[in-house]
Protein backbone atom coordinates (compact mmCIF):
# COMPACT_ATOMS: atom_id res chain seq x y z
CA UNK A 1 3.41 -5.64 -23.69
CA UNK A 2 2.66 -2.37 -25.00
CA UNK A 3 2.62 0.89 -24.03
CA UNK A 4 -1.55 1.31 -22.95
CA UNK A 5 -1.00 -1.52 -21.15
CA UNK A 6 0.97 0.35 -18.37
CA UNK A 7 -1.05 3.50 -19.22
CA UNK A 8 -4.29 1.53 -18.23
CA UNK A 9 -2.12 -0.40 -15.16
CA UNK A 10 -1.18 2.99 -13.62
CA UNK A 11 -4.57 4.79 -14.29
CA UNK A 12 -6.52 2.06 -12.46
CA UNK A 13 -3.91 1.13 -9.59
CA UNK A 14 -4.65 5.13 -9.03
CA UNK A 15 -8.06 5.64 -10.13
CA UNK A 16 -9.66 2.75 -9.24
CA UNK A 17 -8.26 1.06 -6.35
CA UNK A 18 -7.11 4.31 -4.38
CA UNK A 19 -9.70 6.10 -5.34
CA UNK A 20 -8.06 9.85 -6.22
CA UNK A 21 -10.52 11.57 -8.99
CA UNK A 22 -7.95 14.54 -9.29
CA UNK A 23 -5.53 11.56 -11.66
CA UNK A 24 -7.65 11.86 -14.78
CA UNK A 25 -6.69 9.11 -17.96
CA UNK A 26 -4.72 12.00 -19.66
CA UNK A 27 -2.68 13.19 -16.75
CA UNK A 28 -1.70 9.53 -16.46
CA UNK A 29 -1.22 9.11 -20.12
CA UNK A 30 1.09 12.08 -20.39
CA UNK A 31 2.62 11.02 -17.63
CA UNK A 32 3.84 7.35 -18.48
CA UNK A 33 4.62 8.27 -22.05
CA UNK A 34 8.00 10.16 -20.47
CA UNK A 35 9.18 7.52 -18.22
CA UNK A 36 12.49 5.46 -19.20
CA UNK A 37 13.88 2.94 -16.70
CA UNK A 38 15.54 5.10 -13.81
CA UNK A 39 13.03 7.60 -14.26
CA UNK A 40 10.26 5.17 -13.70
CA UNK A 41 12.17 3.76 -10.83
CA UNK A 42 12.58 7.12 -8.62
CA UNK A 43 8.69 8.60 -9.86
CA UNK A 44 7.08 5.58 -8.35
CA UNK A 45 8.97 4.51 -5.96
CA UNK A 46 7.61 6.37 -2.72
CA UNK A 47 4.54 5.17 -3.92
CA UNK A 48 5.30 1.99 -3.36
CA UNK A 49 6.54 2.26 -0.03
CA UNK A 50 2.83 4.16 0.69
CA UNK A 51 1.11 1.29 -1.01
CA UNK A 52 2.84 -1.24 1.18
CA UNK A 53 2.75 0.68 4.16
CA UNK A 54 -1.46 1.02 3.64
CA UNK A 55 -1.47 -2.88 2.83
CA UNK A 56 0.76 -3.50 6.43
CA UNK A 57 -1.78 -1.47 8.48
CA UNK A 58 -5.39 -2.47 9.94
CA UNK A 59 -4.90 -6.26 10.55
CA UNK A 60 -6.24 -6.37 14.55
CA UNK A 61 -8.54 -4.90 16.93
CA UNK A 62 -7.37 -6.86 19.43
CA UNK A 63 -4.50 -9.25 21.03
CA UNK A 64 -7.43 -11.29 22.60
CA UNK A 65 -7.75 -14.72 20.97
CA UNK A 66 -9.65 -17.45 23.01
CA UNK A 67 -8.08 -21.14 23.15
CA UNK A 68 -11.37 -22.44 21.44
CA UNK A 69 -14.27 -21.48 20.53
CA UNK A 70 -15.86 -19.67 17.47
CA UNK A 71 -15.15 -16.07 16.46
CA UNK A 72 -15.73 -14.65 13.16
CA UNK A 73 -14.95 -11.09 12.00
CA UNK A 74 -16.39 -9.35 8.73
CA UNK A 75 -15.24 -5.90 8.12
CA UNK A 76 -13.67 -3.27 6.12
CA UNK A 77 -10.26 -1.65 6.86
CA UNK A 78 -9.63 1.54 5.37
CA UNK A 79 -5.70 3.15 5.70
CA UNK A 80 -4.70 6.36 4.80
CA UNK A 81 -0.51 7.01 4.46
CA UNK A 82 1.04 9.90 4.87
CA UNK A 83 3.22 11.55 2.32
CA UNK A 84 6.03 13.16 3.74
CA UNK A 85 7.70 16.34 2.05
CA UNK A 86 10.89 14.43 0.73
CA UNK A 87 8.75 11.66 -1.24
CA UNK A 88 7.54 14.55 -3.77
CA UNK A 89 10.87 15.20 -5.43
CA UNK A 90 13.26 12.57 -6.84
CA UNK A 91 16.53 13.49 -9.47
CA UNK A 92 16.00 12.72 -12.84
CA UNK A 93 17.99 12.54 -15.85
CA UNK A 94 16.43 13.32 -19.20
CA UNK A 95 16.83 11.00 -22.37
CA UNK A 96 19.10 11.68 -24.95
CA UNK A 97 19.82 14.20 -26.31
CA UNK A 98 19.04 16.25 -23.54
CA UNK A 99 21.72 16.88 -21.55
CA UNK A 100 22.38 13.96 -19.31
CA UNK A 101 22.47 16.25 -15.95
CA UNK A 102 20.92 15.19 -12.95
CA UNK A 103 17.94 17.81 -12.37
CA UNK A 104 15.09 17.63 -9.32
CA UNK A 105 11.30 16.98 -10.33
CA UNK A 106 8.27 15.47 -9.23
CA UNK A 107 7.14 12.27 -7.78
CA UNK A 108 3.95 10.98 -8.51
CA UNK A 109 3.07 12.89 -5.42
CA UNK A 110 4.90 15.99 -6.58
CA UNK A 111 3.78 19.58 -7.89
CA UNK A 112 5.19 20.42 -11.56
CA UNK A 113 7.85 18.05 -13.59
CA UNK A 114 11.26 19.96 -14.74
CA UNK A 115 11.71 21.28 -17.52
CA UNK A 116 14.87 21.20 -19.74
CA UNK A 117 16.16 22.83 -22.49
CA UNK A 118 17.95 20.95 -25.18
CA UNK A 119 19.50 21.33 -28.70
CA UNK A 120 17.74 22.96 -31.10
CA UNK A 121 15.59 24.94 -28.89
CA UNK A 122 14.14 21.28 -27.94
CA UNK A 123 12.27 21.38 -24.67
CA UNK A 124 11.76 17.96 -22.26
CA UNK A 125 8.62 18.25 -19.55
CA UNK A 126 9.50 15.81 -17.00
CA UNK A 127 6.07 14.04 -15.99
CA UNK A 128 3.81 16.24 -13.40
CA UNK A 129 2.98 14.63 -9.96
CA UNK A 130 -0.49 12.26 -10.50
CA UNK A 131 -1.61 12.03 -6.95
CA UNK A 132 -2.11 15.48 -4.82
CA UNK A 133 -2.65 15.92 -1.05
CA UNK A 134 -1.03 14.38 1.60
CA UNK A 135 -2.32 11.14 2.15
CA UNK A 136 -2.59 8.31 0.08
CA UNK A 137 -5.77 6.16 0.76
CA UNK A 138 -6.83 2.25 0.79
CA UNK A 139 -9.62 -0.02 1.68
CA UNK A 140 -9.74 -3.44 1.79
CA UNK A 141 -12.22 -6.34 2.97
CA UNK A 142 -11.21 -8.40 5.30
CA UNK A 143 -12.34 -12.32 7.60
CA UNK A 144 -10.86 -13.22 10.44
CA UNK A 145 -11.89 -16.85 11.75
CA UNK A 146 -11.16 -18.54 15.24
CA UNK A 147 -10.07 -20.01 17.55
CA UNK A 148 -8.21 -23.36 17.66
CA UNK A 149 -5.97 -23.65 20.24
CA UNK A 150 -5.76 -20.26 20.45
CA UNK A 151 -5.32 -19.37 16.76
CA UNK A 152 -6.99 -17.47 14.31
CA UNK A 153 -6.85 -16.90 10.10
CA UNK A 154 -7.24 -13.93 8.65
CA UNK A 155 -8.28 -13.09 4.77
CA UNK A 156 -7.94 -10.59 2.42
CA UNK A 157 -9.55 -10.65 -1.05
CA UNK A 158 -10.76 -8.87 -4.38
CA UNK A 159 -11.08 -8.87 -8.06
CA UNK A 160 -11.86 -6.85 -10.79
CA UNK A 161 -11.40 -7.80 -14.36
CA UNK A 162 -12.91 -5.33 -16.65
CA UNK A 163 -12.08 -6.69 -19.84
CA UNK A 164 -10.93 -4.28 -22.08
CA UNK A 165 -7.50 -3.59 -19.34
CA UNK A 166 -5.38 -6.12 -17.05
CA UNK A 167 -7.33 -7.64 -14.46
CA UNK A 168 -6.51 -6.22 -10.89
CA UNK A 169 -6.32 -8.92 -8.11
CA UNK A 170 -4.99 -8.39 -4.33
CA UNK A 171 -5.27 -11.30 -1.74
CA UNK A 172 -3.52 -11.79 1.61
CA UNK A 173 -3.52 -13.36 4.77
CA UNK A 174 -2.46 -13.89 8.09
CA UNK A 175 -2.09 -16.29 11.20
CA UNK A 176 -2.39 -14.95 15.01
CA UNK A 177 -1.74 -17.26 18.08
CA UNK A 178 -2.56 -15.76 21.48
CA UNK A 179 0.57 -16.09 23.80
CA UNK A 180 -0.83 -14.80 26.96
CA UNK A 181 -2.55 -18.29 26.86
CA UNK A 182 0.45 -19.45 28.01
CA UNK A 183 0.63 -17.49 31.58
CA UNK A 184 -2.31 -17.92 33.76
CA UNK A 185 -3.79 -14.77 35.20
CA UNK A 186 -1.53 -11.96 32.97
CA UNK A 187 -2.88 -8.73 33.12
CA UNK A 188 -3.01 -8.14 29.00
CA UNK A 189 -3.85 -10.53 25.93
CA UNK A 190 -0.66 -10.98 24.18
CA UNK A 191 -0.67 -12.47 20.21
CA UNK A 192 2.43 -13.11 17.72
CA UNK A 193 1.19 -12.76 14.10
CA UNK A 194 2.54 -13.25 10.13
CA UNK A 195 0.85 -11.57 7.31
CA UNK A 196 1.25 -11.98 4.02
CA UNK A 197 -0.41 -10.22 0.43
CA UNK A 198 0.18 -10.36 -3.24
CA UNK A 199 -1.37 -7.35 -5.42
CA UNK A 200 -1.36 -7.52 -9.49
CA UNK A 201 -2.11 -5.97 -12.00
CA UNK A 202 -2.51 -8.18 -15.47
CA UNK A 203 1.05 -9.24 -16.19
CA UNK A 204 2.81 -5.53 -15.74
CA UNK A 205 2.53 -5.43 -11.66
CA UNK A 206 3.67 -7.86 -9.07
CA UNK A 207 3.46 -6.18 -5.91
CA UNK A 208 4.04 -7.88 -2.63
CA UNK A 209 4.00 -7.35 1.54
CA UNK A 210 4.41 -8.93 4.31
CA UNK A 211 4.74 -8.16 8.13
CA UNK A 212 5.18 -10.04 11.50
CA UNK A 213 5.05 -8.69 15.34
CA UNK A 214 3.53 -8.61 18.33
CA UNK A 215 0.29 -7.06 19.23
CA UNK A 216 -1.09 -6.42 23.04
CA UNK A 217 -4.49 -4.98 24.01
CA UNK A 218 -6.60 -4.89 27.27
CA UNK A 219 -10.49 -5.27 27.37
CA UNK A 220 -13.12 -3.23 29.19
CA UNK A 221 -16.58 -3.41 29.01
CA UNK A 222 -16.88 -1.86 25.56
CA UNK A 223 -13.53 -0.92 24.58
CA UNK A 224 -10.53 -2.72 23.94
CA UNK A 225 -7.24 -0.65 23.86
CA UNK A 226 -4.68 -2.10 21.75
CA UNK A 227 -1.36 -1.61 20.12
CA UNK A 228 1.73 -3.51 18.34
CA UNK A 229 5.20 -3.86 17.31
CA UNK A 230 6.03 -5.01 13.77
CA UNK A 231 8.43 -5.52 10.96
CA UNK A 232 7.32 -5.08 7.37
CA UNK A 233 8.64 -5.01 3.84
CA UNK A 234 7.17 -4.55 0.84
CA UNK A 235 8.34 -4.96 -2.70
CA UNK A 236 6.85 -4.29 -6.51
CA UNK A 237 8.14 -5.71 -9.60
CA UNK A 238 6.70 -3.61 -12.99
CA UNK A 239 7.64 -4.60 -16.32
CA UNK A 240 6.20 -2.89 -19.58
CA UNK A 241 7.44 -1.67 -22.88
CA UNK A 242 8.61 2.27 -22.81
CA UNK A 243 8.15 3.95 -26.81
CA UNK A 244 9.84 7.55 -27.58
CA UNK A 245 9.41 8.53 -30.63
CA UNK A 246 11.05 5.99 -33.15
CA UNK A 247 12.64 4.17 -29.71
CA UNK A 248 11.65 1.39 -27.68
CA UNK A 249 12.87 0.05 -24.37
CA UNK A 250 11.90 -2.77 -21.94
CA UNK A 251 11.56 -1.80 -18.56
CA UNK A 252 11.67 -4.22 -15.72
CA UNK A 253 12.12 -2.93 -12.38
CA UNK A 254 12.15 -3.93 -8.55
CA UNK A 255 10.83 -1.35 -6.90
CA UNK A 256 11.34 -2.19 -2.47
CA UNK A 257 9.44 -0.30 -0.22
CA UNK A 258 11.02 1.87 2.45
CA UNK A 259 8.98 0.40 5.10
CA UNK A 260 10.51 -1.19 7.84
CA UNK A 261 9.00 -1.11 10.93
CA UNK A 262 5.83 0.02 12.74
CA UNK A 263 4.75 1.00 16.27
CA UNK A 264 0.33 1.29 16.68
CA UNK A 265 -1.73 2.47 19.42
CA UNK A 266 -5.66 2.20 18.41
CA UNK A 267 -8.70 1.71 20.01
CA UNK A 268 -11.84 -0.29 19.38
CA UNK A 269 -15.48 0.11 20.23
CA UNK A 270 -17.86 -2.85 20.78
CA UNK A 271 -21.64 -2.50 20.65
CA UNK A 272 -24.28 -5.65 20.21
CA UNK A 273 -21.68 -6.82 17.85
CA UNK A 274 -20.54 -3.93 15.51
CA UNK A 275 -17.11 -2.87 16.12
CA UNK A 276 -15.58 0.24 15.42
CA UNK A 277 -12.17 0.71 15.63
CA UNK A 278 -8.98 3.21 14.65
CA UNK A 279 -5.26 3.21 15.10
CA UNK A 280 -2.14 5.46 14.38
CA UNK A 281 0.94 3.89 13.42
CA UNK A 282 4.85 5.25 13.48
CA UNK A 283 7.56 3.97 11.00
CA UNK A 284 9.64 4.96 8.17
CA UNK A 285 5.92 5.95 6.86
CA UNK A 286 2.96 7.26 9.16
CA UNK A 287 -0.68 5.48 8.63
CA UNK A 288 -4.01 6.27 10.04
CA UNK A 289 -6.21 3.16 10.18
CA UNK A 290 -10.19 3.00 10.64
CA UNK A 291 -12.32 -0.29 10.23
CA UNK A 292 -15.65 -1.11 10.77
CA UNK A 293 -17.18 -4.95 11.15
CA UNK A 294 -19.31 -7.12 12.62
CA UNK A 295 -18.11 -10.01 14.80
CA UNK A 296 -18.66 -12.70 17.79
């Protein structure tokens, strides 16, 4: 796997499924030329703990699940992680033969890469943060189906293969059961839930997340206030072919997220079937959640 393969994997993972304009194909390109293996490892690492962090977020509305009956939900969730101060700066060590010194520089949410001078008069520009601003953005569609015995399926899915670079693919899903079901005349819907996705990127990206907890919520007339305790993890696997001059290198990498844990509080608004809804979530990462759908 060459080179422009990860150059095209990064630009579109980016570009095309976050949506940031300011990471043009030749920031990216400069970029991924100058990673090596532990270099690569600490610039994209707190991006995938954001990545798996948006992917964990906007899974319910509501603890509410009816024993049986039909309910369908069509939507979109869009998530929007926060980028905290320390994820912009990771230590770095030049290749050889730079001096093999530990030295501070960008993420690929930082400012400016180091630079280092070497033998010669050589000079090495560490790669320049790709993704400004503090908050990392996602959308996804999502389908929720229920109820049997107080059960419902949820589904995440898309595709884009554009021919000419890897094929991008992300689906996921999930399982609720309702638990308040189970005492008669409680105050609050209760629901336990698992979710599960797989992201890629042609054969250079395996990325993967899953989280389980316990979600509560309590209905008015057109408002349901809900919130939820969960465990999550997320972990990305990236393998590609790094060329420097006359040298090669393969890279393979397991990159694990530094998400652990989540606490949300959200609300959501129901009107002749459209539902509205957003949440804020606390963890090792903060997200912001907003969805809109239709459902019955």
């Amino acid at each position: 796997m060459k080179l422009v393969c990860c150059k095209a994997m990064f630009l579109l993972v980016i570009v095309a499924i976050l949506g940031i304009p300011q990471a043009s194909r030749g920031q990216v390109d400069s970029a991924i030329e100058q990673l090596t293996g532990d270099n690569t490892k600490g610039y994209l690492q707190p991006f995938i703990t954001a990545f798996g962090n948006n992917l964990n977020a906007g899974w319910y509305r509501s603890a509410a699940i009816s024993k049986v009956g039909l309910h369908i939900y069509v939507g979109l969730s869009s998530m929007f992680s926060f980028i905290p101060d320390e994820d912009q700066v990771f230590s770095g060590i030049p290749p050889s033969p730079f001096p093999q010194t530990q030295v501070e520089t960008a993420t690929v949410f930082g400012d400016k890469g180091a630079r280092i001078q070497g033998p010669g008069g050589l000079n090495y520009f560490f790669q320049d943060g790709q993704i400004q601003g503090d908050v990392v953005p996602m959308a996804v569609p999502q389908v929720e189906i229920g109820a049997i015995l107080g059960t419902a399926v949820s589904m995440r899915y898309f595709a884009i293969d554009p021919g000419d670079v890897p094929s991008i693919s992300l689906w996921g899903f999930g399982v609720r059961h309702s638990l308040s079901q189970y005492v008669p005349l409680f105050p609050i819907h209760l629901a336990g839930g698992f979710f599960y996705q797989k992201f890629e990127v042609g054969d250079i990206i395996s990325a993967r997340a899953a989280t389980y907890g316990i979600q509560a919520s309590k209905s008015f007339t057109l408002l349901d206030v809900y919130g939820g305790v969960s465990l999550e993890n997320s972990q990305m696997d990236v393998d590609y072919t790094y060329e420097y001059g006359n040298e090669s290198e393969s890279v393979s990498l397991e990159l694990k997220g530094e998400d652990k844990y989540k606490i949300t509080a959200g609300v959501a608004l129901k009107l002749a079937g459209l539902i509205l809804n957003g949440d804020y979530s606390l963890g090792s990462r903060n997200v912001a959640t907003v969805g809109i759908g239709f459902g019955l």
